[in-house]
C-alpha atoms as a PDB file:
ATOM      1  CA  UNK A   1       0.000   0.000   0.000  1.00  0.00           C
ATOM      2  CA  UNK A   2       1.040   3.256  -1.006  1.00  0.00           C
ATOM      3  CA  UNK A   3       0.173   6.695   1.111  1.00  0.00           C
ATOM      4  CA  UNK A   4       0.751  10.452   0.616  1.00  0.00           C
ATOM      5  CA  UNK A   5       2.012  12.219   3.886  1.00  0.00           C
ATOM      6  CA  UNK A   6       2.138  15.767   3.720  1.00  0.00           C
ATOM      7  CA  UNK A   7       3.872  18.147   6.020  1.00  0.00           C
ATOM      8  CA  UNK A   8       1.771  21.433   5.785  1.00  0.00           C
ATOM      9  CA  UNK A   9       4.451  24.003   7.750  1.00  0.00           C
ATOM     10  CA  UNK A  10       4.939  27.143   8.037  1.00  0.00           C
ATOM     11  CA  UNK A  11       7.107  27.905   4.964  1.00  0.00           C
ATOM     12  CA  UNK A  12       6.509  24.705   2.659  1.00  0.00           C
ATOM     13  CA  UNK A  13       4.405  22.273   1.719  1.00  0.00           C
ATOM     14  CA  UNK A  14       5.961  19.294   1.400  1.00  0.00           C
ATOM     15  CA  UNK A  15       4.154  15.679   0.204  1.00  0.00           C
ATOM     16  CA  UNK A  16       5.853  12.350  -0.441  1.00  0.00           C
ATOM     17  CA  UNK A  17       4.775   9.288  -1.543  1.00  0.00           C
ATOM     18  CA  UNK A  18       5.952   5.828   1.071  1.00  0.00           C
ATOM     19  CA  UNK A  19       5.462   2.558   0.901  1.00  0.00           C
ATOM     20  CA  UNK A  20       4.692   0.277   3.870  1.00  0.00           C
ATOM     21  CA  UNK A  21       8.406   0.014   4.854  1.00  0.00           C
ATOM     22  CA  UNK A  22       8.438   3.759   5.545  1.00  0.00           C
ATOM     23  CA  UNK A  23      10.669   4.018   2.112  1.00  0.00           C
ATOM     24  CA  UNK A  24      10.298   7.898   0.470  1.00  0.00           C
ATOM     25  CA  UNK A  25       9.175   7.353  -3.375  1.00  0.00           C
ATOM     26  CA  UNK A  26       8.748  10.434  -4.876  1.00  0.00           C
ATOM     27  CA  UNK A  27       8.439  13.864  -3.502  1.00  0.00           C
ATOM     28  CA  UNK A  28       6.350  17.134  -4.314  1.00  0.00           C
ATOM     29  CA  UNK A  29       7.401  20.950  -2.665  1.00  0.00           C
ATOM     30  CA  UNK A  30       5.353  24.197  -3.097  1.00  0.00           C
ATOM     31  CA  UNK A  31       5.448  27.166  -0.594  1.00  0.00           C
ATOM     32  CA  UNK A  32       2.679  27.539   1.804  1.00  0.00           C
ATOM     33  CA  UNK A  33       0.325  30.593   0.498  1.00  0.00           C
ATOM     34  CA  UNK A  34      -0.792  32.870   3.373  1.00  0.00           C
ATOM     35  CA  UNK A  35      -5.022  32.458   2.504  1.00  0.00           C
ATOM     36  CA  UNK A  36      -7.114  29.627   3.567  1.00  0.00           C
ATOM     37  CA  UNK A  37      -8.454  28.445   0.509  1.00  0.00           C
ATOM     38  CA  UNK A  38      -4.971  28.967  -1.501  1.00  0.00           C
ATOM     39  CA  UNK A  39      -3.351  26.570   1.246  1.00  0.00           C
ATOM     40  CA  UNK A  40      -6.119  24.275   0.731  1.00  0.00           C
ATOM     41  CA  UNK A  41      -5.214  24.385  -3.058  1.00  0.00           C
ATOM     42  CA  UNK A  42      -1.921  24.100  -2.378  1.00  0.00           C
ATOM     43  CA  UNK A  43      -2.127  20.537  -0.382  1.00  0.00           C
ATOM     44  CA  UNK A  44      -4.377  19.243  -3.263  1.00  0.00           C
ATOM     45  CA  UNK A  45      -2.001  20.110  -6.011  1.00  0.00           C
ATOM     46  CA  UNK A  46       0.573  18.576  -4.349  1.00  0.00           C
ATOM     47  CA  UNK A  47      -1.111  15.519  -4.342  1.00  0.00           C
ATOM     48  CA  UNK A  48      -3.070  15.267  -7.053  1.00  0.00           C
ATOM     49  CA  UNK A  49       0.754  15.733  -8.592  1.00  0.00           C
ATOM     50  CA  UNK A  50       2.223  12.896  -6.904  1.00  0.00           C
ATOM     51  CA  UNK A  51      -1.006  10.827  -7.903  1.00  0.00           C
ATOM     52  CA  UNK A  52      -0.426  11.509 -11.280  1.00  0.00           C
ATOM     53  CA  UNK A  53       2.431   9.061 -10.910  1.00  0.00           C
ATOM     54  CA  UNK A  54       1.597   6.561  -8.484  1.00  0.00           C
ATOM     55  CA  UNK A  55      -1.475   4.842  -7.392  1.00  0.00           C
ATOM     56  CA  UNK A  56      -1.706   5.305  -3.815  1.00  0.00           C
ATOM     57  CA  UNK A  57      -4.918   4.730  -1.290  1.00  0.00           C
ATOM     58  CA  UNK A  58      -4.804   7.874   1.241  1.00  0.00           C
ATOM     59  CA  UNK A  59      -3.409  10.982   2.782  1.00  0.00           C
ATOM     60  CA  UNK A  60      -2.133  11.845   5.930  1.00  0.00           C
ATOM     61  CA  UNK A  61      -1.106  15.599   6.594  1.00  0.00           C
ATOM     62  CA  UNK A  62       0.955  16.500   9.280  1.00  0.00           C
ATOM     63  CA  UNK A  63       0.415  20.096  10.448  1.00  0.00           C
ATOM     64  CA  UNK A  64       2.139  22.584  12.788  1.00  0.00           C
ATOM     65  CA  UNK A  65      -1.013  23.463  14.888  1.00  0.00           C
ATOM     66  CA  UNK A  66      -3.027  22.585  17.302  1.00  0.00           C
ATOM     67  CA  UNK A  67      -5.764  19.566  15.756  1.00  0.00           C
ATOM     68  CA  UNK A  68      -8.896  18.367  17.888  1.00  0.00           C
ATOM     69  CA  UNK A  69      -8.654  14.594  19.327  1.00  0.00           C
ATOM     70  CA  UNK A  70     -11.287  13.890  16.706  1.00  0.00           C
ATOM     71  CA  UNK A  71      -8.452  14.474  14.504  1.00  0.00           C
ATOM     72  CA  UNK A  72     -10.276  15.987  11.671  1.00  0.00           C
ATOM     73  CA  UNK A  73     -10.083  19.657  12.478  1.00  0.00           C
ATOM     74  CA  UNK A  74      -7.614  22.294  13.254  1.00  0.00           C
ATOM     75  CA  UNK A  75      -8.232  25.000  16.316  1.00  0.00           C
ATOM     76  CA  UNK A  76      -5.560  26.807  15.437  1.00  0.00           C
ATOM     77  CA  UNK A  77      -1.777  27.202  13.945  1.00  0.00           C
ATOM     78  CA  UNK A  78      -0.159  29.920  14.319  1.00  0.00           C
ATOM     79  CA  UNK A  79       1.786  30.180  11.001  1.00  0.00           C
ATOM     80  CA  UNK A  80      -0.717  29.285   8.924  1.00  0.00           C
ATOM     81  CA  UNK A  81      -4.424  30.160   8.043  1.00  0.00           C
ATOM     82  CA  UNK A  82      -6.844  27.843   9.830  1.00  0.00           C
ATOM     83  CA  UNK A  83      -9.147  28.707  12.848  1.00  0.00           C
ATOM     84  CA  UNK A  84     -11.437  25.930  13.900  1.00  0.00           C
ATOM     85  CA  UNK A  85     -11.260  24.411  10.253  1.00  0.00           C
ATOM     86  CA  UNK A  86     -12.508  21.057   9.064  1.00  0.00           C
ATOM     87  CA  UNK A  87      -9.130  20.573   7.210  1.00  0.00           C
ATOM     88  CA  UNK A  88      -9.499  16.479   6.805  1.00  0.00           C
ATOM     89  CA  UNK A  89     -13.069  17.000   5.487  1.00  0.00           C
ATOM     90  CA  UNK A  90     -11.860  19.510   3.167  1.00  0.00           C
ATOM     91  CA  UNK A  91      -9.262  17.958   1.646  1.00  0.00           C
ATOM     92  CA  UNK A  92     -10.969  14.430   1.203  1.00  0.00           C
ATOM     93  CA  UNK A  93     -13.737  16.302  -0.852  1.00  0.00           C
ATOM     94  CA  UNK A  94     -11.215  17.520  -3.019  1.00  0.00           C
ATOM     95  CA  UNK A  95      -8.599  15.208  -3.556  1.00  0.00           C
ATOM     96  CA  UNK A  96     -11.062  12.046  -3.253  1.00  0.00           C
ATOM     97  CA  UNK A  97      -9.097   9.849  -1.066  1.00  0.00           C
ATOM     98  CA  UNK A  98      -9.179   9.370   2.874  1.00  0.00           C
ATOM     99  CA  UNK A  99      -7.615  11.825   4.462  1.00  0.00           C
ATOM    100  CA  UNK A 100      -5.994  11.733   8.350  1.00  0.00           C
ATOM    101  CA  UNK A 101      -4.715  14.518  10.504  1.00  0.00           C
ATOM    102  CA  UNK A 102      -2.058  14.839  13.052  1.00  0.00           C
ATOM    103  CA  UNK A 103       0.187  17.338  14.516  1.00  0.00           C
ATOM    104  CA  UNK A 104       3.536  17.807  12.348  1.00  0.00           C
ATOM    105  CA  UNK A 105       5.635  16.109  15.365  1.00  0.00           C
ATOM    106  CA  UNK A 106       3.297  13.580  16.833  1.00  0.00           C
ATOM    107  CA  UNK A 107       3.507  12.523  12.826  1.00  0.00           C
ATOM    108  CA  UNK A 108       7.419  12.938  13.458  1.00  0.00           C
ATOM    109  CA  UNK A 109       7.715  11.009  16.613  1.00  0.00           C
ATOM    110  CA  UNK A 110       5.264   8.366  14.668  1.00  0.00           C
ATOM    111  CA  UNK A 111       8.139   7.930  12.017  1.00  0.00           C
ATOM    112  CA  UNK A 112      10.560   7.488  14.563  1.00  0.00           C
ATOM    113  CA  UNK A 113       9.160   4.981  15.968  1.00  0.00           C
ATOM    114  CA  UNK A 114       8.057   2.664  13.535  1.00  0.00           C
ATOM    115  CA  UNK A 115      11.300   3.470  11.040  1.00  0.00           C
ATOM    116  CA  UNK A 116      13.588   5.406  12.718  1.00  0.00           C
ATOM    117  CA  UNK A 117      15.511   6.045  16.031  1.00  0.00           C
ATOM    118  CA  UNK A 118      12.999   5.257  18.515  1.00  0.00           C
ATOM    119  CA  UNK A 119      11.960   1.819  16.436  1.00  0.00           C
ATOM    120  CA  UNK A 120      10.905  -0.220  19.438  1.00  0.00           C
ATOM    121  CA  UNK A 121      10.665   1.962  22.633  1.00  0.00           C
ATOM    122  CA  UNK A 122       7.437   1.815  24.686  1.00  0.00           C
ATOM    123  CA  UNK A 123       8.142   5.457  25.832  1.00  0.00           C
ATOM    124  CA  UNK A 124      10.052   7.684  23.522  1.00  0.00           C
ATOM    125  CA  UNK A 125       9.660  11.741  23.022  1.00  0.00           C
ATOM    126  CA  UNK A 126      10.794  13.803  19.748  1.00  0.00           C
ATOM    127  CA  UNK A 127      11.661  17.359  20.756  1.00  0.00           C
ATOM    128  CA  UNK A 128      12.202  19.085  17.303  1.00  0.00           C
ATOM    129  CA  UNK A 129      14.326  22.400  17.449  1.00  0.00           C
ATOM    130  CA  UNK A 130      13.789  24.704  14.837  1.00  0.00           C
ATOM    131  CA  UNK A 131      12.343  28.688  14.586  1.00  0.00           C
ATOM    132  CA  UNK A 132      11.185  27.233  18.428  1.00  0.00           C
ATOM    133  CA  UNK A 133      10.650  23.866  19.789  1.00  0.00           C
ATOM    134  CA  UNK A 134       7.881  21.183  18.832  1.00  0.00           C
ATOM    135  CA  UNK A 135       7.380  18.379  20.678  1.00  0.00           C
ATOM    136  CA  UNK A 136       6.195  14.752  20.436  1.00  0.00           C
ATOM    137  CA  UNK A 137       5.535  12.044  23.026  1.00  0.00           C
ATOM    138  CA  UNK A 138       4.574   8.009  22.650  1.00  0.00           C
ATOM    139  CA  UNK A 139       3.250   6.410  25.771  1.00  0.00           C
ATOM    140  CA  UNK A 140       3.101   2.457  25.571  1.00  0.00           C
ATOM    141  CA  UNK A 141       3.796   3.170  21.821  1.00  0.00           C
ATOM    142  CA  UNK A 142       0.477   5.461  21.438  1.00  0.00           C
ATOM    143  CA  UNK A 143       0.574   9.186  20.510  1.00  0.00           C
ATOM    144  CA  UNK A 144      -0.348  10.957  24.336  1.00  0.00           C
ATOM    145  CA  UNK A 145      -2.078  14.227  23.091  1.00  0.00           C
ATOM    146  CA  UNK A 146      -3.809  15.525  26.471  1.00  0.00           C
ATOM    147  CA  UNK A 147      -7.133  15.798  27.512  1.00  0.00           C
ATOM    148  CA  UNK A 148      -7.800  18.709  24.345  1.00  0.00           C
ATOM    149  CA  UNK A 149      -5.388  17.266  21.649  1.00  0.00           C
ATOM    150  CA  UNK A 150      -2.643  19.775  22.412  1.00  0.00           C
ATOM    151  CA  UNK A 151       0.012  18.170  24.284  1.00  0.00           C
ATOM    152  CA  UNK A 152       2.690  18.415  24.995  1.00  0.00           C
ATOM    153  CA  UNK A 153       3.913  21.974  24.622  1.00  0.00           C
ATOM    154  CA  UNK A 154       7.362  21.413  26.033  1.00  0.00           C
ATOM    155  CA  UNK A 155       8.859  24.541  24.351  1.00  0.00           C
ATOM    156  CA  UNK A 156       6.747  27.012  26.465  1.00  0.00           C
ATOM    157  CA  UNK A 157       7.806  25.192  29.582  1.00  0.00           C
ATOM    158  CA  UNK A 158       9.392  28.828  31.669  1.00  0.00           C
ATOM    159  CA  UNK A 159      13.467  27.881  31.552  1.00  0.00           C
ATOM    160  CA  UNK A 160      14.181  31.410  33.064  1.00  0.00           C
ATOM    161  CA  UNK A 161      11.332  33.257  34.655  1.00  0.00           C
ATOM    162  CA  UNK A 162      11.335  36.541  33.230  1.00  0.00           C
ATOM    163  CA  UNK A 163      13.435  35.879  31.109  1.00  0.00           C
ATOM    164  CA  UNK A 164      13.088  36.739  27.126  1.00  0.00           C
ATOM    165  CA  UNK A 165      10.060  37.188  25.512  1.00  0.00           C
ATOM    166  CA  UNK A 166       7.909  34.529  23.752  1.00  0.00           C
ATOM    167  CA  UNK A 167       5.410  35.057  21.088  1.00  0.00           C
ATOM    168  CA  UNK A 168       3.063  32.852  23.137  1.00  0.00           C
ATOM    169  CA  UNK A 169       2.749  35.844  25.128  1.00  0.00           C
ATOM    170  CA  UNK A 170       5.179  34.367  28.248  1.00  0.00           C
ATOM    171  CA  UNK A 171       8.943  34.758  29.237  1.00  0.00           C
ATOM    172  CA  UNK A 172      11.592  32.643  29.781  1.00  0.00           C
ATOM    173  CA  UNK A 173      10.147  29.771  27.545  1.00  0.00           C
ATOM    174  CA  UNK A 174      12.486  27.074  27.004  1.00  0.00           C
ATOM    175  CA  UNK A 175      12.486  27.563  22.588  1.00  0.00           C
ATOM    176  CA  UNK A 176      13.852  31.280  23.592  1.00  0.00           C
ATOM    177  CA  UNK A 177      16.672  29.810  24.880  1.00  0.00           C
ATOM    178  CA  UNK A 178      17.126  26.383  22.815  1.00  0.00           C
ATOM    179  CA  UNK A 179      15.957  26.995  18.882  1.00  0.00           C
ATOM    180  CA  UNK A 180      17.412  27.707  15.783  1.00  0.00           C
ATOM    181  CA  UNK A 181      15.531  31.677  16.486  1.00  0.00           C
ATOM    182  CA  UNK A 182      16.988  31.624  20.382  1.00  0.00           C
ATOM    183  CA  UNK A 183      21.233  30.628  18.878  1.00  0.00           C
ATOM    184  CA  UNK A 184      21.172  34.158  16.855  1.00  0.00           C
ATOM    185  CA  UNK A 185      19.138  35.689  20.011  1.00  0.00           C
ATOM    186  CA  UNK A 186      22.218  33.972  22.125  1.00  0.00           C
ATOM    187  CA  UNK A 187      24.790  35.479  19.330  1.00  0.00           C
ATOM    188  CA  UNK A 188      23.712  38.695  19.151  1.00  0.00           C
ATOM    189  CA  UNK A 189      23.583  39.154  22.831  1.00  0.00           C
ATOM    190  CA  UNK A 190      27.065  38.070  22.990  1.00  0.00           C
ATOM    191  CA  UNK A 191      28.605  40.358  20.003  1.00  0.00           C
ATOM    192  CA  UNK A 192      27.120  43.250  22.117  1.00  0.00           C
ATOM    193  CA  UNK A 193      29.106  41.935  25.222  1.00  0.00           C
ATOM    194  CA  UNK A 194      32.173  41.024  23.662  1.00  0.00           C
ATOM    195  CA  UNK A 195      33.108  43.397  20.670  1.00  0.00           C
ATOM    196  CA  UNK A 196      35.845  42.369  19.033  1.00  0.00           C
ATOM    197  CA  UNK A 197      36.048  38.742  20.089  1.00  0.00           C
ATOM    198  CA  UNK A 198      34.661  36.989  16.838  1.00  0.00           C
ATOM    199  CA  UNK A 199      36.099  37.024  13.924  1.00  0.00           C
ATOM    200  CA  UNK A 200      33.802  35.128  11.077  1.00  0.00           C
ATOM    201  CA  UNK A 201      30.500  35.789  12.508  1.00  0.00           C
ATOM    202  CA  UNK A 202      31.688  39.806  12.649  1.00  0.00           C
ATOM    203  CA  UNK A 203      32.783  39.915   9.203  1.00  0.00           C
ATOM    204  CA  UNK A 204      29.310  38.412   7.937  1.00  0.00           C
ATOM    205  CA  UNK A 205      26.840  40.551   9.605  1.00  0.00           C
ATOM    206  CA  UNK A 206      28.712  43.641   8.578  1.00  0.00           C
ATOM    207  CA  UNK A 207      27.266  45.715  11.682  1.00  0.00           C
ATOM    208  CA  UNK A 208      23.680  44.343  11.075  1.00  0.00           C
ATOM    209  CA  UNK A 209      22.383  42.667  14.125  1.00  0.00           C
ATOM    210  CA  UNK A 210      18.985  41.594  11.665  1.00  0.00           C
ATOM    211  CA  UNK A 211      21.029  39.557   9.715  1.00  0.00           C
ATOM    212  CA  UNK A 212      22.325  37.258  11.896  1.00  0.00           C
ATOM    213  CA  UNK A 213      20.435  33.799  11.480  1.00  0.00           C
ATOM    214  CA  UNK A 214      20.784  30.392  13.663  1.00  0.00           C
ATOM    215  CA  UNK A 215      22.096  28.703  10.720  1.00  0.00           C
ATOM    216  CA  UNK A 216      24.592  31.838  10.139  1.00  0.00           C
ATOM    217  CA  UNK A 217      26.054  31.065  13.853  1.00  0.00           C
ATOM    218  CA  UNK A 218      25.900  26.924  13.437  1.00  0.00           C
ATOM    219  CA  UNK A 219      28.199  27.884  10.367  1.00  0.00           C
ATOM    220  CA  UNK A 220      30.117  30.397  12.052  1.00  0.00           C
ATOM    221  CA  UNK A 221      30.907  28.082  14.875  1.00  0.00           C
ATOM    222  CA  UNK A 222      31.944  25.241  12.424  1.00  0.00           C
ATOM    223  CA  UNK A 223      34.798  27.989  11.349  1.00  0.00           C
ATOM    224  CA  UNK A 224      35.932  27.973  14.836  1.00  0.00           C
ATOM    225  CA  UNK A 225      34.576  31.552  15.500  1.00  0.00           C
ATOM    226  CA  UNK A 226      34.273  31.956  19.548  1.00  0.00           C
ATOM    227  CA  UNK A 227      30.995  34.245  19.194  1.00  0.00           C
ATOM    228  CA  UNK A 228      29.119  31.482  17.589  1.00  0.00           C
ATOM    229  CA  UNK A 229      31.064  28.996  19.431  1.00  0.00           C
ATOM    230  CA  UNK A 230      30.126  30.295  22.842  1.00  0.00           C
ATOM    231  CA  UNK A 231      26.099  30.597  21.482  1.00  0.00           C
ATOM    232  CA  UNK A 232      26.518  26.741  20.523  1.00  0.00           C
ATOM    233  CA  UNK A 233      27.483  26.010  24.269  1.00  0.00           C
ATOM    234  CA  UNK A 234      24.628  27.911  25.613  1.00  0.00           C
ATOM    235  CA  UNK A 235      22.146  25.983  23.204  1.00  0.00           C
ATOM    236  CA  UNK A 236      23.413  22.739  24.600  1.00  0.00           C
ATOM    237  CA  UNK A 237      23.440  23.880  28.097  1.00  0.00           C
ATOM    238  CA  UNK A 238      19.734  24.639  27.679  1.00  0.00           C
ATOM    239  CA  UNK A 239      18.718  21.941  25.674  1.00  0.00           C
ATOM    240  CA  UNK A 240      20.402  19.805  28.573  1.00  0.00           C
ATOM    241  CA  UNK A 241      18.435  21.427  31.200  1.00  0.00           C
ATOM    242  CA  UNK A 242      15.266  20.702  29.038  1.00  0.00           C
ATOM    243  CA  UNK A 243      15.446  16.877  28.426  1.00  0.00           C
ATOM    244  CA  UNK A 244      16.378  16.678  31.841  1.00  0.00           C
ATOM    245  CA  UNK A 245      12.744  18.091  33.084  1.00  0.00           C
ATOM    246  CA  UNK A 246      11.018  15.954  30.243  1.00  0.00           C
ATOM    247  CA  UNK A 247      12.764  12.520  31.376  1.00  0.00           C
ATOM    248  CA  UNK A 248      11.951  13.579  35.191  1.00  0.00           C
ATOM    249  CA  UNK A 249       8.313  14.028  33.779  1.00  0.00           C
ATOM    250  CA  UNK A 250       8.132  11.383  31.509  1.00  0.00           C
ATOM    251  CA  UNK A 251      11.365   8.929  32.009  1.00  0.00           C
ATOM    252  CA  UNK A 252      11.295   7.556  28.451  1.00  0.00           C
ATOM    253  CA  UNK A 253      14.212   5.546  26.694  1.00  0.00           C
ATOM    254  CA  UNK A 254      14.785   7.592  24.196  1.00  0.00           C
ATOM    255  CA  UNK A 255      14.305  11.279  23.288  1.00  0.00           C
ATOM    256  CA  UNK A 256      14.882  11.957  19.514  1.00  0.00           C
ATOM    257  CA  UNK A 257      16.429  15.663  18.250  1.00  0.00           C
ATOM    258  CA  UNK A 258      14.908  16.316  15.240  1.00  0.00           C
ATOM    259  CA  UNK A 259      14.614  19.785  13.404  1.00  0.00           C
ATOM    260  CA  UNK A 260      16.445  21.959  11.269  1.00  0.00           C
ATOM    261  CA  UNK A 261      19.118  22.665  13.933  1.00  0.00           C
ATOM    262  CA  UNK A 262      19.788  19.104  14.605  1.00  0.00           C
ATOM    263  CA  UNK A 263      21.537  19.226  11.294  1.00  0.00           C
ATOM    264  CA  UNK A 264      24.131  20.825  13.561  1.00  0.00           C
ATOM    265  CA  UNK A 265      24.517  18.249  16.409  1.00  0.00           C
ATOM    266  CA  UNK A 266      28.005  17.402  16.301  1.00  0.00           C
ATOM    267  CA  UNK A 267      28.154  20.692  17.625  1.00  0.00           C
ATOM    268  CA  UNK A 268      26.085  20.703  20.447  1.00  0.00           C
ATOM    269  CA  UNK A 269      24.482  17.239  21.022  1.00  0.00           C
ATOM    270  CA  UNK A 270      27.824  15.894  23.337  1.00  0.00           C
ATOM    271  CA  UNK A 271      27.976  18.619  25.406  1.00  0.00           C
ATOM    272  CA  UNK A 272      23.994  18.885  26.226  1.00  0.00           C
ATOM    273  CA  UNK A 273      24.028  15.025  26.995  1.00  0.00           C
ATOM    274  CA  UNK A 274      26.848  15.663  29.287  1.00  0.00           C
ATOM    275  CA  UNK A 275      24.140  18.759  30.958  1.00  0.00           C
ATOM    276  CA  UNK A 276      21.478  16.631  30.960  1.00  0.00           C
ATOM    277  CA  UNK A 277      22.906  13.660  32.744  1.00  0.00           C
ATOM    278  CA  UNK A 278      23.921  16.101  35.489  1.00  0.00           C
ATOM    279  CA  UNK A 279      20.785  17.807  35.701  1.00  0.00           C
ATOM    280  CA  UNK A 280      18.193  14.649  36.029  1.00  0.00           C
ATOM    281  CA  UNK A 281      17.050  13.937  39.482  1.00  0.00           C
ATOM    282  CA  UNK A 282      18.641  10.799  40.823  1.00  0.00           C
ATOM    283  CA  UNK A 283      21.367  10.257  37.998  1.00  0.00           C
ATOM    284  CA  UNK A 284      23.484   8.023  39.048  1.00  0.00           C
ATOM    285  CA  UNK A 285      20.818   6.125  40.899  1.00  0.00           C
ATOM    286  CA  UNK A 286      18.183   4.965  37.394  1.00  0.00           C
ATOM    287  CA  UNK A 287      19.066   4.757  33.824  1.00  0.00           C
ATOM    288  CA  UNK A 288      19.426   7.370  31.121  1.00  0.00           C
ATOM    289  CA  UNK A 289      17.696   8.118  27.614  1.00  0.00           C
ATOM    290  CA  UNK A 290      19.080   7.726  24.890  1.00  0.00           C
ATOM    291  CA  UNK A 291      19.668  11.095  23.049  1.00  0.00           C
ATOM    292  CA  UNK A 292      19.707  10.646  19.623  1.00  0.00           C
ATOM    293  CA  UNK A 293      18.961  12.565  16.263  1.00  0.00           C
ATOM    294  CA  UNK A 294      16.365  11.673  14.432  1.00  0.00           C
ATOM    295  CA  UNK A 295      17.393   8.888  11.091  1.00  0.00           C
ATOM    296  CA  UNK A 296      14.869  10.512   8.694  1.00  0.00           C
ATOM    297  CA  UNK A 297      15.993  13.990   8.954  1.00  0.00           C
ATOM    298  CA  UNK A 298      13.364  16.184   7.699  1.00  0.00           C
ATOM    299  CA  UNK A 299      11.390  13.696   5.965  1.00  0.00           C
ATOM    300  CA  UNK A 300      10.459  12.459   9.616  1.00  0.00           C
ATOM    301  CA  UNK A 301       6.798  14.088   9.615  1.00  0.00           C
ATOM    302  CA  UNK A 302       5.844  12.906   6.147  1.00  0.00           C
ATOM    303  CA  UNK A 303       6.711   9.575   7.133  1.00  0.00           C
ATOM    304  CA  UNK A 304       4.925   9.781   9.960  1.00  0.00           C
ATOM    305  CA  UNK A 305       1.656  10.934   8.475  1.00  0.00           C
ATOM    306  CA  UNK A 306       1.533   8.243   5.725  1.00  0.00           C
ATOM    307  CA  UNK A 307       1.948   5.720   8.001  1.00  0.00           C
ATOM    308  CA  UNK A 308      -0.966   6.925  10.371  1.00  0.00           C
ATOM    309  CA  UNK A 309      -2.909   7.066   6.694  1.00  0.00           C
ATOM    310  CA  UNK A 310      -2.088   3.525   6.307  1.00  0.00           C
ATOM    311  CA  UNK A 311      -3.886   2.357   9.763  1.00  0.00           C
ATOM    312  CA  UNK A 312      -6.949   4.614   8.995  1.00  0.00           C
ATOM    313  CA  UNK A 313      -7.136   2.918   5.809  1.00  0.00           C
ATOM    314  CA  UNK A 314      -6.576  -0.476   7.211  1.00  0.00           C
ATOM    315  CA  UNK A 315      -9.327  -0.024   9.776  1.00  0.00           C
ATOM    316  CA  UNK A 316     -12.389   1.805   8.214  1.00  0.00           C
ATOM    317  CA  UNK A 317     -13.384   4.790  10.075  1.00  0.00           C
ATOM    318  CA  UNK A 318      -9.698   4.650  12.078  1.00  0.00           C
ATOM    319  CA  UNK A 319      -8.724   8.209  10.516  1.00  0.00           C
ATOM    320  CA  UNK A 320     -11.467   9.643  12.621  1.00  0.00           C
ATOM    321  CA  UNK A 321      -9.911   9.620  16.519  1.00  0.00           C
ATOM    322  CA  UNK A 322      -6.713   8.077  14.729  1.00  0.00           C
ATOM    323  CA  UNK A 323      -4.238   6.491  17.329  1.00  0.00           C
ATOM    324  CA  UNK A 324      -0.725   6.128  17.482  1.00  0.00           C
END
C-alpha cells in the first residue's frame, strides 16, 4: 500500500509518496500561500501531482497546529491560516481519497518509531528544534495528546522566569533559549558583550544585528569563530536542562532531536548530553535516555503521516480519533 504524507508548515508544503516500509518514493514541494483556501489548493495540487504518478490509497497531513482529538479539524496554527477548520473533510472532498490529521511532530515522533531512532521503545519523546521547539511524546507506543489534543507543549515550559520574551505571550520559555531563532538571540547578545572577540561571525553581519540567522552562527561556529562557538554552548546547556525536566516528567528511553538545527549536532548534542545527565534527578541512581537525532531527517513528519494514513485505511473509520 502506497500513502501520501504531507507536512503542511509554516514555509513549505511538502508531500511524499511511502510505501509500507516507511521508504520515500517520490516527492512534491510548493510554498505555503498565506489564505485559507490557496493553502487548501496548495495541499491538493501537491497531491493530485504525486497521484499523477503513483497509485496510492490515502493521505495523511501533518500540520504545525493545534488539531482536535477527533483528529479531523484544526483549532488553530499559528503560522498558517486555519481557525477551527474542518481541514481532513476539506481535503478528502477535493482530492477524493481518505484523508488523516495529526500534529507535524506527533507525525514525526510516529516515524521514529516505527522506522527510525525510537523503532521499538514503549516510551520515547521527539523534541524538534527549529524557529522554536515542537514536541512529540509516545506512551506504551500510542501518541499521548492531552485531555484537548494539544500536548505536549514542552517549548513554552518557563526555563528562566522573566526571562526573554515569547510570542506565546510568556517569558523565559524554554524555545527562547534552545531553537534555531533563540542561537542568533544567544549570538547577538554576545557580540554586544564582547566586541571584538569573533572574527567570522563579525565579518558576515557587517554591523547588522537583523542579519544574523541560527544557521549563520551553526556555520560560524563550524569555522571555529568563539561568538558562535560560545552561542553553541549555551544551546546545549539549555537543551540539557530541558530533556532533563522531560525525562523527570516522563522517564522515556529515548528522546529523539529532530529539526532543522539538529543538522548541527556534532556541535552541540555531546555537550547537552553531558548537561542533561547532570541535571536529572537521581542520575546516578536509574538509567538514562538515549539522546539521539532523528534517522529521517526532515522527511520524519511525512513519514509519519503516511503511516498513520495507512492504519486509517486499514481499519475503516480509524482516521477519525486516529491512534498512534
Amino acid at each position: 500500500m502506497l500513502t501520501i504524507g504531507v507536512d503542511v508548515g509554516g514555509t513549505s508544503v511538502r508531500a511524499g509518496v511511502v510505501d509500507e516500509r516507511g521508504s520515500l518514493l517520490d516527492t512534491a514541494r510548493v510554498g505555503t500561500p498565506s489564505e485559507e483556501n490557496a493553502l487548501e489548493d496548495a495541499i491538493a495540487g501537491v497531491v493530485e501531482d504525486l497521484r499523477n504518478r503513483h497509485e496510492v490509497a490515502a493521505v495523511g497531513l501533518a500540520v504545525a497546529g493545534f488539531v482536535t482529538r477527533d483528529r479531523r479539524s484544526v483549532m488553530f496554527a499559528p503560522h498558517l491560516a486555519w481557525r477551527d477548520a474542518p481541514v481532513a473533510d476539506r481535503i478528502a472532498k477535493r482530492v477524493g481519497l481518505p484523508v488523516t490529521l495529526e500534529h507535524d511532530v506527533n507525525s514525526a515522533v510516529v516515524g521514529e518509531h516505527r522506522f527510525g531512532a525510537a523503532r521499538g521503545a514503549k516510551v520515547a519523546a521527539l523534541v524538534a528544534l527549529g524557529t522554536g521547539i515542537g514536541a512529540g511524546l509516545l506512551l506504551d507506543g500510542e501518541i499521548y495528546r492531552g485531555a484537548y489534543g494539544v500536548a505536549p507543549e514542552l517549548g513554552h515550559l518557563t526555563m528562566v522566569p522573566g526571562g526573554r520574551a515569547c510570542p506565546c505571550g510568556k517569558y523565559g520559555c524554554w524555545e527562547r533559549y534552545c531553537s534555531g531563532t533563540a542561537l542568533a538571540a544567544t549570538a547577538v547578545e554576545l557580540l554586544a558583550r564582547y566586541p571584538g572577540r569573533s572574527t567570522v561571525l563579525s565579518r558576515e553581519i557587517a554591523g547588522d544585528p537583523g542579519s544574523v540567522t541560527g544557521r549563520r552562527v551553526a556555520g560560524a561556529a563550524r569555522d571555529g569563530d568563539p561568538i558562535a562557538l560560545r552561542a553553541m554552548a549555551e544551546l546545549a546547556k539549555w537543551l540539557g536542562e530541558g530533556l532533563a525536566l522531560v525525562a523527570d516528567v516522563f522517564d522515556p528511553e529515548i528522546i529523539v532531536i529532530g529539526g532543522g538545527v539538529s543538522e548541527s549536532a556534532p556541535l552541540f548534542l555531546d555537550e547537552a548530553r553531558e548537561h542533561y545527565a547532570g541535571a536529572i534527578t537521581g542520575a546516578r541512581y536509574r538509567p538514562l535516555a538515549r539522546i539521539r537525532t532523528a534517522h529521517l531527517g526532515d522527511d520524519t513528519a511525512i513519514v509519519g503521516a503516511a503511516a498513520l494514513a495507512v492504519d486509517a485505511a486499514k481499519v475503516p473509520g480509524a482516521e477519525v480519533g486516529v491512534t498512534g
